[in-house]
PDB file of N, CA and C in Angstrom:
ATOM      1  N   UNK A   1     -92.251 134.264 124.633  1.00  0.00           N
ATOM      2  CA  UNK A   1     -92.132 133.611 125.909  1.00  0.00           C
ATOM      3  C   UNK A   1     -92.569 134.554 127.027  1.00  0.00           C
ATOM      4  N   UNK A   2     -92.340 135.525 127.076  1.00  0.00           N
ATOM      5  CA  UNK A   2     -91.939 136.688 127.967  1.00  0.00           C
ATOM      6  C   UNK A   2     -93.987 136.803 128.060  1.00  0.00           C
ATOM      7  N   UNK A   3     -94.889 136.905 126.542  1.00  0.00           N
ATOM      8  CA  UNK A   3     -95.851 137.565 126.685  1.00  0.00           C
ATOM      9  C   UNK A   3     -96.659 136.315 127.613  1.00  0.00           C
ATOM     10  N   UNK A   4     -96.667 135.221 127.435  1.00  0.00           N
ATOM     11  CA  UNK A   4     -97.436 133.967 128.171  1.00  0.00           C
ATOM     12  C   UNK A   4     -97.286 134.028 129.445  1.00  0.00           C
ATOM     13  N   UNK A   5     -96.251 134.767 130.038  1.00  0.00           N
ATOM     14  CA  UNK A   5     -96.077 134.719 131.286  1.00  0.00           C
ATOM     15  C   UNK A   5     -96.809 136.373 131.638  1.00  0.00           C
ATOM     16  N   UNK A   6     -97.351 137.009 131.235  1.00  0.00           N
ATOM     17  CA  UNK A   6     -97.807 138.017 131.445  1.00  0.00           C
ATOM     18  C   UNK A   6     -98.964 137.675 131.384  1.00  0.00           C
ATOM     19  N   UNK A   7     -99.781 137.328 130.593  1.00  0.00           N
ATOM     20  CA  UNK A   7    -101.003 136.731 130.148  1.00  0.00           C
ATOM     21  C   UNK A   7    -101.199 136.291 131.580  1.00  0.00           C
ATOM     22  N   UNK A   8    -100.261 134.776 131.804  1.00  0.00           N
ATOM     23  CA  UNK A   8    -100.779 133.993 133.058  1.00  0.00           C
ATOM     24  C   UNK A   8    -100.710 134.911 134.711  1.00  0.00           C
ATOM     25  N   UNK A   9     -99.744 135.776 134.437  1.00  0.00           N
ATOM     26  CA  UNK A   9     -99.422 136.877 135.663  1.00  0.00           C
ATOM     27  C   UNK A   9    -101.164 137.586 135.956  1.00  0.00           C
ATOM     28  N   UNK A  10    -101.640 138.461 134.854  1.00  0.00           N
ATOM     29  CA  UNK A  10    -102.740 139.225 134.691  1.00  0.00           C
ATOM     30  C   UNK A  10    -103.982 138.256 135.030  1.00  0.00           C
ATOM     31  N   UNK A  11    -103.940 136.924 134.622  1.00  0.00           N
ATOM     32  CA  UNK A  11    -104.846 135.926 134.892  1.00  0.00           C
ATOM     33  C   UNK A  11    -104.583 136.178 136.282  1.00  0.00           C
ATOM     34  N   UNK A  12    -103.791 135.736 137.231  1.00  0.00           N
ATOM     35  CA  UNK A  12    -104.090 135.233 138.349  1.00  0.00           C
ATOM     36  C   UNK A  12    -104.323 136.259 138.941  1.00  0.00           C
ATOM     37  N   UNK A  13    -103.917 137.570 138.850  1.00  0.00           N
ATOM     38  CA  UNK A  13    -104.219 138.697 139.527  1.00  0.00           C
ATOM     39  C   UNK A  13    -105.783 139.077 139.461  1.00  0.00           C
ATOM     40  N   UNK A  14    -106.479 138.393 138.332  1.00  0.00           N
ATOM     41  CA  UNK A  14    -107.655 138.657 138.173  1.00  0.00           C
ATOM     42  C   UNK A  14    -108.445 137.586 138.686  1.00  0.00           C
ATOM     43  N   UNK A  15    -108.111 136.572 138.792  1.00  0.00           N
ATOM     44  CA  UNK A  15    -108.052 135.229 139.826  1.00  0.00           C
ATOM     45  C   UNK A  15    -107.974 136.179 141.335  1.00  0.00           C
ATOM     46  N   UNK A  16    -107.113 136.557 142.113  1.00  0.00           N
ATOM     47  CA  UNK A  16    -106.901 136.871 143.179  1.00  0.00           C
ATOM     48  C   UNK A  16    -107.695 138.180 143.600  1.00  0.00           C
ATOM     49  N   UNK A  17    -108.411 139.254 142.432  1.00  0.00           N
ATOM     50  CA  UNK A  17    -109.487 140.455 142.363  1.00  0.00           C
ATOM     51  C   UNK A  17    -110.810 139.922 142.725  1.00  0.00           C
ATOM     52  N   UNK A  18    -110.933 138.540 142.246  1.00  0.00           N
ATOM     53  CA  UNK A  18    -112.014 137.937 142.403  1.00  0.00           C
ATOM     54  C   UNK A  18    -112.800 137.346 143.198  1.00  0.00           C
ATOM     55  N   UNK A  19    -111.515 136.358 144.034  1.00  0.00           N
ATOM     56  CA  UNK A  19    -111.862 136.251 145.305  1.00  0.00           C
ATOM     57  C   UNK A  19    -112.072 136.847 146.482  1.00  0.00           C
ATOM     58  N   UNK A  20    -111.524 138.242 146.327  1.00  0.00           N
ATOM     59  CA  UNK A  20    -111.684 139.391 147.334  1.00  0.00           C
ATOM     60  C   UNK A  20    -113.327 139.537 146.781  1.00  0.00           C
ATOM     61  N   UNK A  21    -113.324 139.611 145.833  1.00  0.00           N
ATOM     62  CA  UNK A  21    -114.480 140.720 145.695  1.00  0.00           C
ATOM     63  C   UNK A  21    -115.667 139.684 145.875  1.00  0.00           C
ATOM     64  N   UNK A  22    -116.061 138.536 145.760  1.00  0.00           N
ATOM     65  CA  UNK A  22    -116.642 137.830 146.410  1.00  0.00           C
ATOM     66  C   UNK A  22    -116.644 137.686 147.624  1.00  0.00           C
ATOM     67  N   UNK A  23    -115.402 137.520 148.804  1.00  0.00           N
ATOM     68  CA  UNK A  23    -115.500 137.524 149.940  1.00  0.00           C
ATOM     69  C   UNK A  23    -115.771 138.829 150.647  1.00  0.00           C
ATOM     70  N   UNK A  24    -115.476 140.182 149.841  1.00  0.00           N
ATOM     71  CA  UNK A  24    -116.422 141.007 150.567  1.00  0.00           C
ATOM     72  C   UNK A  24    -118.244 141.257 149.912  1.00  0.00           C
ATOM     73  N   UNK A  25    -118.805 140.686 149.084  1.00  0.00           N
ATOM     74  CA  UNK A  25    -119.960 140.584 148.983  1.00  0.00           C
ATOM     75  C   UNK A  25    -120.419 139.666 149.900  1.00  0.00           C
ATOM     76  N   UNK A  26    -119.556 138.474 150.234  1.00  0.00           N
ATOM     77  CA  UNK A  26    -120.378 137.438 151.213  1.00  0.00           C
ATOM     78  C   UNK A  26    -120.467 138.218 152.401  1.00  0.00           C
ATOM     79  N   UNK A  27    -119.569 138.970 152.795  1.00  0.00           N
ATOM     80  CA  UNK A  27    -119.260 139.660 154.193  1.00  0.00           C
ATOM     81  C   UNK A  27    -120.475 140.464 154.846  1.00  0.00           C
ATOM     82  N   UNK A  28    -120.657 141.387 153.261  1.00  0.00           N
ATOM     83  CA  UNK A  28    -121.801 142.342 153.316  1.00  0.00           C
ATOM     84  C   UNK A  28    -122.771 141.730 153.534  1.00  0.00           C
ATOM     85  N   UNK A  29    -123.651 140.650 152.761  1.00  0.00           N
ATOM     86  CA  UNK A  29    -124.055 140.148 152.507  1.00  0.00           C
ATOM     87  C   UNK A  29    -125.044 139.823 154.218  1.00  0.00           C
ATOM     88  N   UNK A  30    -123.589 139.474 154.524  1.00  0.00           N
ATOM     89  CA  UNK A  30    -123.898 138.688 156.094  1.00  0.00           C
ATOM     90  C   UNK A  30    -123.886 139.705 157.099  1.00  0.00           C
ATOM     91  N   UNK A  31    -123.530 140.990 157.217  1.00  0.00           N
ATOM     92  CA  UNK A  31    -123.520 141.894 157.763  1.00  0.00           C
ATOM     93  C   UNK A  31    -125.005 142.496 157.303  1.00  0.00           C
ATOM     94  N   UNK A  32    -125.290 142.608 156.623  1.00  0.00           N
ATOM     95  CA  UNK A  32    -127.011 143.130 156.029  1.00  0.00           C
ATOM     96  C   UNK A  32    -127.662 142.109 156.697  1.00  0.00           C
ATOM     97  N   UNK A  33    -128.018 141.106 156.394  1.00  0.00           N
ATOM     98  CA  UNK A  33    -128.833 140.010 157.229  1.00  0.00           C
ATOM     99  C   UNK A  33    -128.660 140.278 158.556  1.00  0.00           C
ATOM    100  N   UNK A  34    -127.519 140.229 159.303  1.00  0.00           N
ATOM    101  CA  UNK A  34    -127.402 140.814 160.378  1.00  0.00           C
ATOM    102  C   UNK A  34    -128.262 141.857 161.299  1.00  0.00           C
ATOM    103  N   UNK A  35    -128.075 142.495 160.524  1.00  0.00           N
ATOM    104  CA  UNK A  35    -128.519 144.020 160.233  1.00  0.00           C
ATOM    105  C   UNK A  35    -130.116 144.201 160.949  1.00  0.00           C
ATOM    106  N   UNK A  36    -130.471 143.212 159.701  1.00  0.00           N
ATOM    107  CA  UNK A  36    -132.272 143.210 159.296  1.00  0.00           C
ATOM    108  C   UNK A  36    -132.639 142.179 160.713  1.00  0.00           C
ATOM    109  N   UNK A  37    -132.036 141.069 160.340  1.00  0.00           N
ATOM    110  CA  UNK A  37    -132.722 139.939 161.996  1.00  0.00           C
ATOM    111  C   UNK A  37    -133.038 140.142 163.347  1.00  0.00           C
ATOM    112  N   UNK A  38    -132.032 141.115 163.519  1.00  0.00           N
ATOM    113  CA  UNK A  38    -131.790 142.005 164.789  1.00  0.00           C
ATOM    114  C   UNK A  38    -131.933 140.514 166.147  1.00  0.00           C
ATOM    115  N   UNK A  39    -131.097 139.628 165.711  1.00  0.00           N
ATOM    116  CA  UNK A  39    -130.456 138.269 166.758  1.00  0.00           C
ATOM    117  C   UNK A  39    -129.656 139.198 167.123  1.00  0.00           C
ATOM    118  N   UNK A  40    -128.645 140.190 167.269  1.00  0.00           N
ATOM    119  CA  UNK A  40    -127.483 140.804 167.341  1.00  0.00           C
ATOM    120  C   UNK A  40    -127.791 142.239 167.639  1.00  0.00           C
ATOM    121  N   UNK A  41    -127.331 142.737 169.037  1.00  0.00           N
ATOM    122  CA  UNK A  41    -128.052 144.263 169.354  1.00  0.00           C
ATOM    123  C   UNK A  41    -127.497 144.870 167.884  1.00  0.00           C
ATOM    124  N   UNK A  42    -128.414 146.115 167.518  1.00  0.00           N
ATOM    125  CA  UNK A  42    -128.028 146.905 166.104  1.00  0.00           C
ATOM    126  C   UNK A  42    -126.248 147.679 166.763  1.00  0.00           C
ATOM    127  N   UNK A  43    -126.506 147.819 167.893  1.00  0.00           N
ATOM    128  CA  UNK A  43    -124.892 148.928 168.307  1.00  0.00           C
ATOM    129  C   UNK A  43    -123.392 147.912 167.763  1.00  0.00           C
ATOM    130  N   UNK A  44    -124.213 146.167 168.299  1.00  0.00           N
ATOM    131  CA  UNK A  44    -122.494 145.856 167.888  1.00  0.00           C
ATOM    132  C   UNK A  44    -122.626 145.118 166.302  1.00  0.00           C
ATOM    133  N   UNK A  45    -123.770 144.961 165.597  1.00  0.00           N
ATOM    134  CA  UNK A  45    -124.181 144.772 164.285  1.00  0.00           C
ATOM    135  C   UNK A  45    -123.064 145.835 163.499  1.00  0.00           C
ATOM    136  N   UNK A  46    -123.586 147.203 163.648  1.00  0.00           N
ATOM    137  CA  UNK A  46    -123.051 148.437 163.354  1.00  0.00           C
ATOM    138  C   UNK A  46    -121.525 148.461 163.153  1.00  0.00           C
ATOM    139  N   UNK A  47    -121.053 147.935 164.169  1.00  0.00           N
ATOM    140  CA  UNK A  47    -119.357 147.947 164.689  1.00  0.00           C
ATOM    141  C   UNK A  47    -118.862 147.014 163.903  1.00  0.00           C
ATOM    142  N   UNK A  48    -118.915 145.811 163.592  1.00  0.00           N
ATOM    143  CA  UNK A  48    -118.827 144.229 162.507  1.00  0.00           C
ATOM    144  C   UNK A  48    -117.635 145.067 162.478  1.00  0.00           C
ATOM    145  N   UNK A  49    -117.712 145.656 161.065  1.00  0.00           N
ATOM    146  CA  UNK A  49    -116.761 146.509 159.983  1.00  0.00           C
ATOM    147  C   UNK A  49    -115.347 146.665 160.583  1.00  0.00           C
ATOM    148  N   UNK A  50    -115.869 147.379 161.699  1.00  0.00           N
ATOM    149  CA  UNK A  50    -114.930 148.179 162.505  1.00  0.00           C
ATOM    150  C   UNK A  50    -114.184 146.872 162.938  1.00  0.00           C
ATOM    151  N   UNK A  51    -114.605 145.810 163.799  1.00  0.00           N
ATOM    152  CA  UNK A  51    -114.097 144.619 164.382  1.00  0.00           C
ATOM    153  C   UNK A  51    -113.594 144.148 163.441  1.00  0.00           C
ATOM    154  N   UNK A  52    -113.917 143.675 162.191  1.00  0.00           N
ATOM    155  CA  UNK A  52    -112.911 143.065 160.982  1.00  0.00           C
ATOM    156  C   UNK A  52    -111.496 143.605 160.469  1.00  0.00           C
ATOM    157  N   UNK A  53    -111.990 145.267 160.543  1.00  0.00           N
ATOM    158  CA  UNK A  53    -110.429 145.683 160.172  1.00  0.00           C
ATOM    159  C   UNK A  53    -109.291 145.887 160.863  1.00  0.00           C
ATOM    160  N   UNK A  54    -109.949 145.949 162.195  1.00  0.00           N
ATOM    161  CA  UNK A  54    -108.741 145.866 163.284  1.00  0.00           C
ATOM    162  C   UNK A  54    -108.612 144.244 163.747  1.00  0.00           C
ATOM    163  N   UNK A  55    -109.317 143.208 163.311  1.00  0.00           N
ATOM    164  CA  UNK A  55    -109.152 141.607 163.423  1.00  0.00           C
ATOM    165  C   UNK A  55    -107.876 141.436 161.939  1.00  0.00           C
ATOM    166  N   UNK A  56    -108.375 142.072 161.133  1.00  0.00           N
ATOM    167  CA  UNK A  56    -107.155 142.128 160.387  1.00  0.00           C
ATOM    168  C   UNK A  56    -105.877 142.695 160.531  1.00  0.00           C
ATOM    169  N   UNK A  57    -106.388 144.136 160.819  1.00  0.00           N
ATOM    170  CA  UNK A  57    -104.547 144.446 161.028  1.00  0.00           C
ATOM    171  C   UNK A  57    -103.747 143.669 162.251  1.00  0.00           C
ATOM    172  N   UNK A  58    -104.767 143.101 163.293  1.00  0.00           N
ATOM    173  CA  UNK A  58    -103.654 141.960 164.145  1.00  0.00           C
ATOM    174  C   UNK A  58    -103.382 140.779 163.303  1.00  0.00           C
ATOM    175  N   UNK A  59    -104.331 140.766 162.394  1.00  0.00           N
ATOM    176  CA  UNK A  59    -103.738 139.359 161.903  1.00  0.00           C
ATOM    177  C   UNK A  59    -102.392 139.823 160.775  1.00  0.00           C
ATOM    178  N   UNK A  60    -102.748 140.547 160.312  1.00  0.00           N
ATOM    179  CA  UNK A  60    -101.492 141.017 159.361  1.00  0.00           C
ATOM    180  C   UNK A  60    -100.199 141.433 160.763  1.00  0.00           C
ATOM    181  N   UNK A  61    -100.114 141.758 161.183  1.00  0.00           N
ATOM    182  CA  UNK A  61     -99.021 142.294 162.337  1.00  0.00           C
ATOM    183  C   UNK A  61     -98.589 140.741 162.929  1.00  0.00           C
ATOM    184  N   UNK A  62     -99.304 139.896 163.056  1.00  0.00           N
ATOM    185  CA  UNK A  62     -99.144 138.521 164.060  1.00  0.00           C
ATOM    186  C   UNK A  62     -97.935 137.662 162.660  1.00  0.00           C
ATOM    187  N   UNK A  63     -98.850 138.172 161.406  1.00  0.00           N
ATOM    188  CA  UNK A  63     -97.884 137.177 159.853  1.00  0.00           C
ATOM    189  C   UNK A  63     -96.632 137.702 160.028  1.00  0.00           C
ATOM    190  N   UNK A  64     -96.513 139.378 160.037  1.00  0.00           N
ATOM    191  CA  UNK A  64     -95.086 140.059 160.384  1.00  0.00           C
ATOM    192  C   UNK A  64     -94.029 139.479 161.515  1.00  0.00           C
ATOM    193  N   UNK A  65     -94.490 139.526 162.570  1.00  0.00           N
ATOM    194  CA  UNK A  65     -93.854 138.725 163.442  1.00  0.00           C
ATOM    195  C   UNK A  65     -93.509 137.295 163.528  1.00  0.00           C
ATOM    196  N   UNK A  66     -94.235 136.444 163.088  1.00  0.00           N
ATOM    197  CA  UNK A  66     -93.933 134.939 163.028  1.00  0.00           C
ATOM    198  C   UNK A  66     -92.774 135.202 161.480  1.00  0.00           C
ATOM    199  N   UNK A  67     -93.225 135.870 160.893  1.00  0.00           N
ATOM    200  CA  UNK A  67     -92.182 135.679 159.671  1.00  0.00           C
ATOM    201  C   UNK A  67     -90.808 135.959 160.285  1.00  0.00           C
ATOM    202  N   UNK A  68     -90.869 137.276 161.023  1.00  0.00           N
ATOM    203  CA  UNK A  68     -89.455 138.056 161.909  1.00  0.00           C
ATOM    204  C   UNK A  68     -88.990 136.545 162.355  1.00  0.00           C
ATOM    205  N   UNK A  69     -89.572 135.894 163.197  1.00  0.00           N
ATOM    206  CA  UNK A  69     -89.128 134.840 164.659  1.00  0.00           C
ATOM    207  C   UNK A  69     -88.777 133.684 163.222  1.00  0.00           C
ATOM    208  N   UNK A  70     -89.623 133.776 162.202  1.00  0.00           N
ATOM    209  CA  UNK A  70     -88.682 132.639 161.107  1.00  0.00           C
ATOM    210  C   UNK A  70     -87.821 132.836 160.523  1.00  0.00           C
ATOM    211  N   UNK A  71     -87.045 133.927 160.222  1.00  0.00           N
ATOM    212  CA  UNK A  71     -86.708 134.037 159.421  1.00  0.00           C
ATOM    213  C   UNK A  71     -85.397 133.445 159.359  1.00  0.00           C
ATOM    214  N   UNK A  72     -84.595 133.201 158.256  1.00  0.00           N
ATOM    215  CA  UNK A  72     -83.466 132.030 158.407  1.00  0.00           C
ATOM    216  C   UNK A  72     -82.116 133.075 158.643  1.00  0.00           C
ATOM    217  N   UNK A  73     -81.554 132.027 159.327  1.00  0.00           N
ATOM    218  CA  UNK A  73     -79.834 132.864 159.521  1.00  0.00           C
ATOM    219  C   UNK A  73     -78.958 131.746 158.760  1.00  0.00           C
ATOM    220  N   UNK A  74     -78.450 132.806 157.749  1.00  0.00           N
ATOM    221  CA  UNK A  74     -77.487 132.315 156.786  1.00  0.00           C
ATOM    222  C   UNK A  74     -76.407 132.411 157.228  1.00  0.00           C
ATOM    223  N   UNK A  75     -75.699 131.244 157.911  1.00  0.00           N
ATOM    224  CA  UNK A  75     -74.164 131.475 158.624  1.00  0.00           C
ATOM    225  C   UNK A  75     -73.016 131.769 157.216  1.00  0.00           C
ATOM    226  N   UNK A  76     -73.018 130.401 156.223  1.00  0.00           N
ATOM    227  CA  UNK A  76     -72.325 130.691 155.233  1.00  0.00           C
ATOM    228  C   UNK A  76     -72.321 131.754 155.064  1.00  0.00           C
ATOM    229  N   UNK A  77     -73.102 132.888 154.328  1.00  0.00           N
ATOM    230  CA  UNK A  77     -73.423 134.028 154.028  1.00  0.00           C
ATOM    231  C   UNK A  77     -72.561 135.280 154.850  1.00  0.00           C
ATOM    232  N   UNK A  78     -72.814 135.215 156.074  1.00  0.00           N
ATOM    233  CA  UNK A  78     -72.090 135.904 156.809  1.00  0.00           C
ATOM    234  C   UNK A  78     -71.086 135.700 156.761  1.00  0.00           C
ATOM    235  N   UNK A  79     -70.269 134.345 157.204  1.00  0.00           N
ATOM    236  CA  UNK A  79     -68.933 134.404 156.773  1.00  0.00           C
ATOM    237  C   UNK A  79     -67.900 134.732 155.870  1.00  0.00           C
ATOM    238  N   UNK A  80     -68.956 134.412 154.296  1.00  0.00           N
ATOM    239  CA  UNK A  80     -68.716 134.994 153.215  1.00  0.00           C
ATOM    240  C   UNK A  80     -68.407 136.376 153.201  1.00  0.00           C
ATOM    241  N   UNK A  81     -69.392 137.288 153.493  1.00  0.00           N
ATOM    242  CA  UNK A  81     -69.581 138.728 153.872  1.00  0.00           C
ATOM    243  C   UNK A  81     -68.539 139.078 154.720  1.00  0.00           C
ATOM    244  N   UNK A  82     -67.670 138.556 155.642  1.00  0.00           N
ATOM    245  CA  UNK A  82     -66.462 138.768 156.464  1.00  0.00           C
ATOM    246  C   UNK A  82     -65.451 138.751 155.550  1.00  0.00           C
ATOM    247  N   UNK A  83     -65.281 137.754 155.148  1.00  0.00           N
ATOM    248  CA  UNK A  83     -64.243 137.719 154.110  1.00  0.00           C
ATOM    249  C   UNK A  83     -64.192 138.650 152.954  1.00  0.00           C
ATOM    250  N   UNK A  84     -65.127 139.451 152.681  1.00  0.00           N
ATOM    251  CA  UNK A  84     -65.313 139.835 151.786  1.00  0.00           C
ATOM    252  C   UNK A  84     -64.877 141.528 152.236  1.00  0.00           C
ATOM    253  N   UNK A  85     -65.196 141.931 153.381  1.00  0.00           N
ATOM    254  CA  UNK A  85     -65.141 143.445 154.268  1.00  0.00           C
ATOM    255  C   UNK A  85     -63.529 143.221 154.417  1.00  0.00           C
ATOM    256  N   UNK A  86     -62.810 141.981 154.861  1.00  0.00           N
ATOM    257  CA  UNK A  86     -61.610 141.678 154.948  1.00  0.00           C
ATOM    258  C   UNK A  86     -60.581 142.336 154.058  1.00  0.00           C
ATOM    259  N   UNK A  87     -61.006 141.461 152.813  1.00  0.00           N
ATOM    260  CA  UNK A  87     -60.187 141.855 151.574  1.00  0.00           C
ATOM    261  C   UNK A  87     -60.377 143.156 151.208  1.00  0.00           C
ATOM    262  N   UNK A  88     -61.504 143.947 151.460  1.00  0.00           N
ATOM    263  CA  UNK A  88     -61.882 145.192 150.872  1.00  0.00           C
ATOM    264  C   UNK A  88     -60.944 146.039 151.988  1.00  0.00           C
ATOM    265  N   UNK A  89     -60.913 145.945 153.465  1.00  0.00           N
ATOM    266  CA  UNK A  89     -60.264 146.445 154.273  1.00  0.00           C
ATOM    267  C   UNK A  89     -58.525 146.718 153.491  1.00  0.00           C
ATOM    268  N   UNK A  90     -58.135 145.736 153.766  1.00  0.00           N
ATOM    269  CA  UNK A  90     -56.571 145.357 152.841  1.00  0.00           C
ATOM    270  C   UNK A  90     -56.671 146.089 151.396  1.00  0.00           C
ATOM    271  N   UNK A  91     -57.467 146.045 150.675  1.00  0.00           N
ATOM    272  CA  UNK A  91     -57.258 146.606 149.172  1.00  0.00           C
ATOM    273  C   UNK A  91     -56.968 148.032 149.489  1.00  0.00           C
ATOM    274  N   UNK A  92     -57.883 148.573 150.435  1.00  0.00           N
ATOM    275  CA  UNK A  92     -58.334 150.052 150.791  1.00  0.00           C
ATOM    276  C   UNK A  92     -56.963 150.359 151.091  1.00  0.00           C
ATOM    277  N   UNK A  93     -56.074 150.227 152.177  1.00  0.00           N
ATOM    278  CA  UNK A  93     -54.919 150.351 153.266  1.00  0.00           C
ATOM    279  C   UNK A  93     -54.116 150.001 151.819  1.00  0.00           C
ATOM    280  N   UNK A  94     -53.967 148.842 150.900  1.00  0.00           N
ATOM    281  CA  UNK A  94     -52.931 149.222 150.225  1.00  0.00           C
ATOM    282  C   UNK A  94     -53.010 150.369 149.147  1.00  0.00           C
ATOM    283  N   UNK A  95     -54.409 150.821 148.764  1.00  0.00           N
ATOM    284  CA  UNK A  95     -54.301 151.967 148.312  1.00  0.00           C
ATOM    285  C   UNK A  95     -54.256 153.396 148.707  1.00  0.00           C
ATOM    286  N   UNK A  96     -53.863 153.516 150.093  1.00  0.00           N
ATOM    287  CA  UNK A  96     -53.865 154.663 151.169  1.00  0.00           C
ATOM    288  C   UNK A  96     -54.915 154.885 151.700  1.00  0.00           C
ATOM    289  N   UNK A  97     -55.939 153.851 151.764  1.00  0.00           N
ATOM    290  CA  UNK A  97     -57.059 154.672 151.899  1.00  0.00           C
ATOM    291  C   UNK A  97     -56.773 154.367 153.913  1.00  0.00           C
ATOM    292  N   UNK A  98     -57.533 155.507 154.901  1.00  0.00           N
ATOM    293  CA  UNK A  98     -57.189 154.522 156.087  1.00  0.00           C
ATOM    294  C   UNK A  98     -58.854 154.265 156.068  1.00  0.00           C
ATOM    295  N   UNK A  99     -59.021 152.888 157.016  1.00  0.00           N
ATOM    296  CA  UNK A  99     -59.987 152.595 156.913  1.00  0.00           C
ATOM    297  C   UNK A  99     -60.345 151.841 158.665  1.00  0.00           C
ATOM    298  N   UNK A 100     -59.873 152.513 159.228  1.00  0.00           N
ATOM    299  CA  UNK A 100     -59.659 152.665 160.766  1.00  0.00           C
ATOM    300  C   UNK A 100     -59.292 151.143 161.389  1.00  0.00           C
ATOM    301  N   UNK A 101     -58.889 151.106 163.121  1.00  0.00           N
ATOM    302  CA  UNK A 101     -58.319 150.194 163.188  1.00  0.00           C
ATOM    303  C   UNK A 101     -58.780 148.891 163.740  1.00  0.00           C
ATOM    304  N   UNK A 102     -60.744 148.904 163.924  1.00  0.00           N
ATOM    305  CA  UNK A 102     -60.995 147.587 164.222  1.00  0.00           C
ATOM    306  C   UNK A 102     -61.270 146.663 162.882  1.00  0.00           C
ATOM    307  N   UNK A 103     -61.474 145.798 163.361  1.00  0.00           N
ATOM    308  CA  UNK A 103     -61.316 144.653 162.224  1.00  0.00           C
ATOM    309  C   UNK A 103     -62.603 143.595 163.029  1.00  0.00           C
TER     310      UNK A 103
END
């Protein structure tokens, strides 16, 4: 059981190697044409590269943040987690421990 799911894991990762590596041949691809046509002064032709990886790291930084502003607040959870510091408070104090006096 365990190996089919490895199999299909390694598949998709090689699935997901693939499509990178095609989308940076198209990139190049289009950056060379670029290049050669000279529609595009050669100074900001040159730069492309440079403009993509910093178009990426805002776009990766922009996913970080919208994920931050989504992310869910588990009220249950917390409350749970109160109750839980509660009882541990009390266990502590009845075993001498001190465990100071806010609550």
């Amino acid at each position: 059981m365990g190996g089919s799911n490895g199999k299909t894991n390694t598949a998709d990762h090689m699935k997901h190697i693939v499509k990178i590596m095609a989308l940076l041949v198209v990139m190049s691809a289009l950056w060379v044409s670029l290049l050669q046509t000279s529609k595009i002064p050669e100074s900001y032709t040159l730069l492309l590269p440079l403009y993509f990886i910093v178009s990426l790291g805002c776009y990766g930084l922009l996913m970080v943040g919208v994920g931050l502003m989504q992310f869910p607040t588990c009220l249950h959870e917390a409350v749970l987690l109160q109750q839980d510091i509660v009882e541990a408070k009390e266990y502590l104090k009845q075993n001498g421990v001190d465990v100071g006096s806010n609550s």
